[in-house]
N, C-alpha and C. Protein backbone atom coordinates (compact mmCIF):
# COMPACT_ATOMS: atom_id res chain seq x y z
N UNK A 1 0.85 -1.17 0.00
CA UNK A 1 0.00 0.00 0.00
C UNK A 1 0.89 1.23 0.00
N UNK A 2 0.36 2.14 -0.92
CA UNK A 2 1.41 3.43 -0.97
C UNK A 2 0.52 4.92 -0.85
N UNK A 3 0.98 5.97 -0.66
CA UNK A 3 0.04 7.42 -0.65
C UNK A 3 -0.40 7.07 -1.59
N UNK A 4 -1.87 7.64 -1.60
CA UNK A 4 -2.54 8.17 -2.56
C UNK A 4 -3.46 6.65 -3.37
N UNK A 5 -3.21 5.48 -2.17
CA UNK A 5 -3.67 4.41 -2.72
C UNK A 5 -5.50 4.16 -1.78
N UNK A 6 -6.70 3.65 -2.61
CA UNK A 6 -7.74 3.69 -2.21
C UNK A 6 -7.62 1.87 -1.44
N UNK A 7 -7.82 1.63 -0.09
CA UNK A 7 -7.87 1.11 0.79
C UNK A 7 -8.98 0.67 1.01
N UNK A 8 -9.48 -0.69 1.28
CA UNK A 8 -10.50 -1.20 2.62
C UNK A 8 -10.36 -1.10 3.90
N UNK A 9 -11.11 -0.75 4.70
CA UNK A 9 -11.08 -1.32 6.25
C UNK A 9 -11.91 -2.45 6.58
N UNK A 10 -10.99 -3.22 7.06
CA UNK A 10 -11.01 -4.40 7.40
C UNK A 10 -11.76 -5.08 8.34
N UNK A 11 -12.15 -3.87 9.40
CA UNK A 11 -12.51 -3.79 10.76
C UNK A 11 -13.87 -2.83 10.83
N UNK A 12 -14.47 -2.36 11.85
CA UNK A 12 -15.64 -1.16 12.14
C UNK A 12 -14.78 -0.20 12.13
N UNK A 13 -15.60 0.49 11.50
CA UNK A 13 -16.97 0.99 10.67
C UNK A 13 -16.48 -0.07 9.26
N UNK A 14 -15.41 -0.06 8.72
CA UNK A 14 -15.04 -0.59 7.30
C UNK A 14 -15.49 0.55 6.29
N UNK A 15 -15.49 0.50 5.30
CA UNK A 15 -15.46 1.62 3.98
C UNK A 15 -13.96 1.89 3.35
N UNK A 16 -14.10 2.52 2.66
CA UNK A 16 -13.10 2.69 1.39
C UNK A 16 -12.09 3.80 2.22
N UNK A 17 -10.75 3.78 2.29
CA UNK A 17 -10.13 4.87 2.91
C UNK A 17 -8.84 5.31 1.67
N UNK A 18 -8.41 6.58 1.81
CA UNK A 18 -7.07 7.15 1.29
C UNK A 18 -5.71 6.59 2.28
N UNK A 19 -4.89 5.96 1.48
CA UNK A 19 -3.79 5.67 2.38
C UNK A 19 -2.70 7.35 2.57
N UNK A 20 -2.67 8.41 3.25
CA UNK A 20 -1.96 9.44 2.89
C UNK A 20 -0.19 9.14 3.49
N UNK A 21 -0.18 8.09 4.19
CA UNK A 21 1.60 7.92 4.72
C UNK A 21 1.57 6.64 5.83
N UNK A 22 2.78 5.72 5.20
CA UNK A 22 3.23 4.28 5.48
C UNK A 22 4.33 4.45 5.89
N UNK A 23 4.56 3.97 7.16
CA UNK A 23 5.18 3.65 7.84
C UNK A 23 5.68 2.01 7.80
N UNK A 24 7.15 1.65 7.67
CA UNK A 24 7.27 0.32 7.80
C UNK A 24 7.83 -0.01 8.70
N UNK A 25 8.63 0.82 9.40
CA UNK A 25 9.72 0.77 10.63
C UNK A 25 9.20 1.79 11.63
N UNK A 26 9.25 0.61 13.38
CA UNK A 26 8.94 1.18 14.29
C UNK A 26 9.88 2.63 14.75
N UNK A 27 11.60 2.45 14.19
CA UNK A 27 12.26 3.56 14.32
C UNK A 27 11.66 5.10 13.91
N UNK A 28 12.05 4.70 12.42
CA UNK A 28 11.04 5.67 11.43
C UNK A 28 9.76 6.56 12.41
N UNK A 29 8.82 6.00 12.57
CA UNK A 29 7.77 6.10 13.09
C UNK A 29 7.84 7.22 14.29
N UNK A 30 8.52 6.36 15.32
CA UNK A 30 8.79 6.91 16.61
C UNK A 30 9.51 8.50 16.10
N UNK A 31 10.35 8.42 15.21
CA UNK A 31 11.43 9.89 14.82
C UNK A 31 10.13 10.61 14.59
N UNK A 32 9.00 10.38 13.70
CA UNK A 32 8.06 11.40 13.00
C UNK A 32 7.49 11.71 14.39
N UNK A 33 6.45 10.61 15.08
CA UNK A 33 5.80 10.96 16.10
C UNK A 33 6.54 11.83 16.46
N UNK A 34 7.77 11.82 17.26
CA UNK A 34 8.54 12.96 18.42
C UNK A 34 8.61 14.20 17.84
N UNK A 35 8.76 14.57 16.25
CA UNK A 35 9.06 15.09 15.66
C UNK A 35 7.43 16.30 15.92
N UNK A 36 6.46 15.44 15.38
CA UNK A 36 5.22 16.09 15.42
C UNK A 36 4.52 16.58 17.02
N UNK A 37 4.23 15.93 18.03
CA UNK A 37 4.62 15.78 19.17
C UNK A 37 5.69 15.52 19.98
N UNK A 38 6.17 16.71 20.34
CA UNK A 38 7.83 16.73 21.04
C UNK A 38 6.75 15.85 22.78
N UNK A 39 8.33 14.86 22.68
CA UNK A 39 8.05 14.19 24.09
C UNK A 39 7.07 13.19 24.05
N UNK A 40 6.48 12.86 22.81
CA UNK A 40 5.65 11.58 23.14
C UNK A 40 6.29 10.29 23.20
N UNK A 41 7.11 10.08 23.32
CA UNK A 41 7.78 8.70 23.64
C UNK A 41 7.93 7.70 22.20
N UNK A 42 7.62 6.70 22.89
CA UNK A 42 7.60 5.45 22.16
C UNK A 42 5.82 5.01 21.72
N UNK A 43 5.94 4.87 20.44
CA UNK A 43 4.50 4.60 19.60
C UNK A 43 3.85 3.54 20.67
N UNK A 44 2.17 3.62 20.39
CA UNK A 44 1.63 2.46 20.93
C UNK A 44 1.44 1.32 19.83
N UNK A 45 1.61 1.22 18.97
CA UNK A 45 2.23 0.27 18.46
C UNK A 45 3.34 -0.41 18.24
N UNK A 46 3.36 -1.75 18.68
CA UNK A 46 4.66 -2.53 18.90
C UNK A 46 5.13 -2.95 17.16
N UNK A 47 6.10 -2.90 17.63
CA UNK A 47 7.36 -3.84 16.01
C UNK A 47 6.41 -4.11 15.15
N UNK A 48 5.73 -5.34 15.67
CA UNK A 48 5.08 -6.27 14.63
C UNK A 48 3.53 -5.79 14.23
N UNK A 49 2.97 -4.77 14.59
CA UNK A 49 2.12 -4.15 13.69
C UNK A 49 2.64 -3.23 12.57
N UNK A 50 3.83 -3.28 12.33
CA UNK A 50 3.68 -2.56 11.05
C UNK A 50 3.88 -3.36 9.65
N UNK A 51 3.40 -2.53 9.01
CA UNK A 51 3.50 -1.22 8.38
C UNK A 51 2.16 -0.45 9.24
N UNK A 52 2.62 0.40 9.98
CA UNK A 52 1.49 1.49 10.07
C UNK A 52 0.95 2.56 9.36
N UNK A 53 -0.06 2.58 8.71
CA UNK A 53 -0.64 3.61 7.86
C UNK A 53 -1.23 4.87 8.54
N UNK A 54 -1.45 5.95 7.66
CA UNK A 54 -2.23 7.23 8.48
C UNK A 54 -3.09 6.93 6.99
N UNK A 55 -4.34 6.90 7.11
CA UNK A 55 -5.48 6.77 6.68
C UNK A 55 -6.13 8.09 6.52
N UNK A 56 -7.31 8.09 5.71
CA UNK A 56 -8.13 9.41 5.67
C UNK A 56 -9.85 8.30 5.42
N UNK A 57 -10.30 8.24 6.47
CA UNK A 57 -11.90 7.88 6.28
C UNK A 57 -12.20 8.18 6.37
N UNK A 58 -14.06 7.96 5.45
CA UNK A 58 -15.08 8.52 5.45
C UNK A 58 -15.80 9.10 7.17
N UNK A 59 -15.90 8.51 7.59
CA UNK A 59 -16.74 8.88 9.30
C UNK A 59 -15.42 9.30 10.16
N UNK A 60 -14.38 8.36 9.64
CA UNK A 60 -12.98 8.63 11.23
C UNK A 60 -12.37 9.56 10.94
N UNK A 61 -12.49 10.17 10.19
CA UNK A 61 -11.70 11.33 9.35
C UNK A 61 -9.90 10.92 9.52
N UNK A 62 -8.98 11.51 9.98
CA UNK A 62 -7.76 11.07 9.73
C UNK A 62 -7.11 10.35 10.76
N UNK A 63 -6.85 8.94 10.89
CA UNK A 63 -6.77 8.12 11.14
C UNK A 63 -5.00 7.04 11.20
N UNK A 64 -4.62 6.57 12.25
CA UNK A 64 -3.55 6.10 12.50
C UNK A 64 -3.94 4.89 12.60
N UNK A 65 -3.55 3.38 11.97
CA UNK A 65 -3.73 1.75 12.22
C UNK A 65 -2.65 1.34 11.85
N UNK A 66 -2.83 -0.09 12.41
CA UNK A 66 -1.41 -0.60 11.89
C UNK A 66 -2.05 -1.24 10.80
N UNK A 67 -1.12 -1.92 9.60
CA UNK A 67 -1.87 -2.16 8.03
C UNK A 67 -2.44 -3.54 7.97
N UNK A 68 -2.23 -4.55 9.15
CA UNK A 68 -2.83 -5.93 8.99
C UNK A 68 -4.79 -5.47 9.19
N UNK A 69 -5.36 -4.36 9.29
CA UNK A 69 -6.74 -3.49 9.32
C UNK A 69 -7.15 -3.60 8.24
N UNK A 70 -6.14 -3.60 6.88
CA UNK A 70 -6.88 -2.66 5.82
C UNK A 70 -6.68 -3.77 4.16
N UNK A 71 -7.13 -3.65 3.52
CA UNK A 71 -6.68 -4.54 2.35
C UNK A 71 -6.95 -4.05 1.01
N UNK A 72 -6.21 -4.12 -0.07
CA UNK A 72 -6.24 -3.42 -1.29
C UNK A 72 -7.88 -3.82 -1.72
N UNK A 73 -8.44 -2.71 -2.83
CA UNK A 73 -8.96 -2.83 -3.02
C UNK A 73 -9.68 -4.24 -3.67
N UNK A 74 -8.85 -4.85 -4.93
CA UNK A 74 -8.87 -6.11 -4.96
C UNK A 74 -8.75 -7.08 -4.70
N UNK A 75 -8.32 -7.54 -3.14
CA UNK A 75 -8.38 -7.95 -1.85
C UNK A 75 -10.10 -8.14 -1.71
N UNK A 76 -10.79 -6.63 -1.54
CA UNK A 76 -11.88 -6.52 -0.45
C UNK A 76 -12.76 -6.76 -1.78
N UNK A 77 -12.85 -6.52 -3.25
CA UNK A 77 -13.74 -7.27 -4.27
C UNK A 77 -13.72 -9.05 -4.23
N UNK A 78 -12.49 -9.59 -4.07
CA UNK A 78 -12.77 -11.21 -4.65
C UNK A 78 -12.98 -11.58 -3.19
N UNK A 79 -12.61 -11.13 -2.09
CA UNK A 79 -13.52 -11.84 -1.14
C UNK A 79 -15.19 -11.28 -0.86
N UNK A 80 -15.73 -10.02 -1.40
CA UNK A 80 -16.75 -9.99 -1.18
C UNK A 80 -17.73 -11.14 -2.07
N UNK A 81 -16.68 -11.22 -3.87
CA UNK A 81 -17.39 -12.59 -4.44
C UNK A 81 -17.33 -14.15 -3.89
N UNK A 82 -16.24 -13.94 -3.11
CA UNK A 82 -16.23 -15.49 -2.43
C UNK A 82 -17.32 -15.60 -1.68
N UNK A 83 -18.13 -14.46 -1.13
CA UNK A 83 -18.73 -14.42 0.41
C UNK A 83 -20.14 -14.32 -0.32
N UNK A 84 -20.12 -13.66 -0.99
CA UNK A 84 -21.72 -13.97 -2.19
C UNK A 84 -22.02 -15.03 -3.30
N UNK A 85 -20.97 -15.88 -3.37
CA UNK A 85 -21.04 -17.43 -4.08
C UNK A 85 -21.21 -18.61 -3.41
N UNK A 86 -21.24 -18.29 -1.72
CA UNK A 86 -22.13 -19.85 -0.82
C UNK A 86 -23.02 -19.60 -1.36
């Protein structure tokens, strides 16, 4: 998943989201956070949720998850046909 890529959510609410910035490394991450918020520490997301995305949804408006949430669009089409062909 890259900026500017149209996204599923995976989870509630679910709907179509903008991916606007991917994160793959907890380092990375932590530098921006401190960077944007001086003094916030260490992310609440551990190592192994990333890639963490910043999202733009419809209802959540702009939005921080880690990316095992979300799935390409053609992802969230052939399983909606798997799930309407029982």
């Amino acid at each position: 998943m890259n900026p500017g890529d149209i996204i599923s959510q995976r989870r509630m609410p679910g709907g179509e989201c903008l991916v606007v910035e991917v994160w793959d490394d907890w380092e990375a991450y932590r530098k921006q956070l401190n960077e944007e918020v001086p003094g916030a520490g260490d992310p609440v997301w551990a190592k192994h949720d990333f890639p963490v995305l910043r999202v733009l949804h419809p209802s959540e408006g702009l939005i921080i998850d880690p990316g095992y949430y979300y799935e390409t669009m053609e992802e969230a089409i052939n399983h909606a046909k798997r799930m309407t062909m029982k």
